[in-house]
Structures are given as structure tokens and as C-alpha cells.
C-alpha atoms as a PDB file:
ATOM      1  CA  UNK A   1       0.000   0.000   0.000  1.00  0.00           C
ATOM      2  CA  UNK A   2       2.769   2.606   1.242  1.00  0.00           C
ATOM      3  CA  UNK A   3       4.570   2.346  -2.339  1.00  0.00           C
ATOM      4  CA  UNK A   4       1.332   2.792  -4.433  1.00  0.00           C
ATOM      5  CA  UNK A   5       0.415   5.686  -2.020  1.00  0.00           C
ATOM      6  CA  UNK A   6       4.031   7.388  -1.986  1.00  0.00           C
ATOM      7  CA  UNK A   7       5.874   6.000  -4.956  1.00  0.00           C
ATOM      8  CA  UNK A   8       8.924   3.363  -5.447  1.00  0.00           C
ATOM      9  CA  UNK A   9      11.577   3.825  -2.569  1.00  0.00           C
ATOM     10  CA  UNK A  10      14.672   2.504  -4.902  1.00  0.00           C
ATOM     11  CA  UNK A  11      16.698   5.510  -6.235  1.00  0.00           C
ATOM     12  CA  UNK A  12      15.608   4.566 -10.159  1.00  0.00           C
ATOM     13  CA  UNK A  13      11.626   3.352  -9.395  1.00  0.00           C
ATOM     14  CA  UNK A  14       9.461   4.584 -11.919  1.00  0.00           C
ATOM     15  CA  UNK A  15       6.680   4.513  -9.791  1.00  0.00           C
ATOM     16  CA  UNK A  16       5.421   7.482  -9.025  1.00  0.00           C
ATOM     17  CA  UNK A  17       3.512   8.556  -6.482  1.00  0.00           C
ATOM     18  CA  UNK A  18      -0.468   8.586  -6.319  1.00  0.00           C
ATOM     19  CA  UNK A  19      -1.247   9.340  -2.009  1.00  0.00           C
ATOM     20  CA  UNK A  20      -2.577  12.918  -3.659  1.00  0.00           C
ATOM     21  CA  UNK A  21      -4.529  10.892  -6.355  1.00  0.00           C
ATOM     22  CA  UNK A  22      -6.540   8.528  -4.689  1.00  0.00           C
ATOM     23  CA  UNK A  23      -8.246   8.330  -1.828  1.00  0.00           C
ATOM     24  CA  UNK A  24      -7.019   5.529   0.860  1.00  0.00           C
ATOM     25  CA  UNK A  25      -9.672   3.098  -0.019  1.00  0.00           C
ATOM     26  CA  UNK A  26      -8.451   3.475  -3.870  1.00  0.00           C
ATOM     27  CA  UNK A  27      -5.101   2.580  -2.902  1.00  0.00           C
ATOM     28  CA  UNK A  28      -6.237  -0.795  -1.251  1.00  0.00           C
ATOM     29  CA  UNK A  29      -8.925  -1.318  -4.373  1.00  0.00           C
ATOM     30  CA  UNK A  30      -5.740  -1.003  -7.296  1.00  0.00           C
ATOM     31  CA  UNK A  31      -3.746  -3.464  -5.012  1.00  0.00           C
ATOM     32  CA  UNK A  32      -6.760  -5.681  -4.387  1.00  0.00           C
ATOM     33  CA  UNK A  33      -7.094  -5.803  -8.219  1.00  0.00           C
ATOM     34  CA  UNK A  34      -3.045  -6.655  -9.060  1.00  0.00           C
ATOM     35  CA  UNK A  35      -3.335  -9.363  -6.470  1.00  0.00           C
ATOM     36  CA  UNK A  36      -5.902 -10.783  -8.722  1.00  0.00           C
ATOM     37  CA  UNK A  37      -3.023 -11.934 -11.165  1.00  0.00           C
ATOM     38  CA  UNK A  38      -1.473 -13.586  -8.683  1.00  0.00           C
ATOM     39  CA  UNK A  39      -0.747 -17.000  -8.739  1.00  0.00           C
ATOM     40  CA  UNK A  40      -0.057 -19.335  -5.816  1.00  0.00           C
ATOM     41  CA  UNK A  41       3.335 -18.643  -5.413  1.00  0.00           C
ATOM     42  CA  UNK A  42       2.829 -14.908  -4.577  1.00  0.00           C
ATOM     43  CA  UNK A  43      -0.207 -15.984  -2.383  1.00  0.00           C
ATOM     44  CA  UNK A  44       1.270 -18.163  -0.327  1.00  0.00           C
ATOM     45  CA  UNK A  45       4.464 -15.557  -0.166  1.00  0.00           C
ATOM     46  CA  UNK A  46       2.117 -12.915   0.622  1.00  0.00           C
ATOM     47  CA  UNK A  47       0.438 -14.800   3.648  1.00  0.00           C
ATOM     48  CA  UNK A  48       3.856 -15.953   4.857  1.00  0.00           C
ATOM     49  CA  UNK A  49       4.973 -12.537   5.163  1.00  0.00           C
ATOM     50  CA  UNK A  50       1.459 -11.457   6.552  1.00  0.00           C
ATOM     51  CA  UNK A  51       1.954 -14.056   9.442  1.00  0.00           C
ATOM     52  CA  UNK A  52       5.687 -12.873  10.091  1.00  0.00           C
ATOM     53  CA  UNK A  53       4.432  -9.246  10.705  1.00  0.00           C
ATOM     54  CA  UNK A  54       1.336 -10.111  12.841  1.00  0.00           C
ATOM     55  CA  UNK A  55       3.693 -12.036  15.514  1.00  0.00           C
ATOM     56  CA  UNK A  56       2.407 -16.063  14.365  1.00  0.00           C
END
């Protein structure tokens, strides 16, 4: 969420920056929608990481 809101953090990202764009709930709606092209890999990454951060 924090790198579609303020932009890439690496020196050469070419993501820019859309926090003044869209509204919080747009944010987590565009990243809901990439996470549709996920495949199981990424999933199972994702909740790995998710677990790490919440302490399990």
C-alpha cells in the first residue's frame, strides 16, 4: 500500500507517487485488483509474510 500511495523507494523506481490521487480506499482497491493476477506462489508468499508481521 505505502509504495502505491508514496511512490517506489529505490533511487531509479518509476513509480510514481499517487497518495494525492486517490483516496485511501483506492489505494487498497488497485492493489486488491493486481493481487488478482497472482498466482499461488505470490499468495502463499504474501500470507507468509502477513503471518511474520502479525507475531504467528
Amino acid at each position: 500500500l505505502e509504495i502505491i500511495a508514496k511512490g517506489g523507494g529505490l533511487p531509479n523506481s518509476a513509480m510514481p507517487a499517487y497518495a494525492d490521487i486517490l483516496t485511501p480506499d483506492e489505494v487498497v482497491a488497485v492493489l486488491d485488483y493486481i493481487k488478482t493476477f497472482w498466482g499461488r506462489q505470490e499468495r502463499e508468499f504474501q500470507a507468509q509474510v502477513t503471518r511474520q508481521r502479525s507475531g504467528e
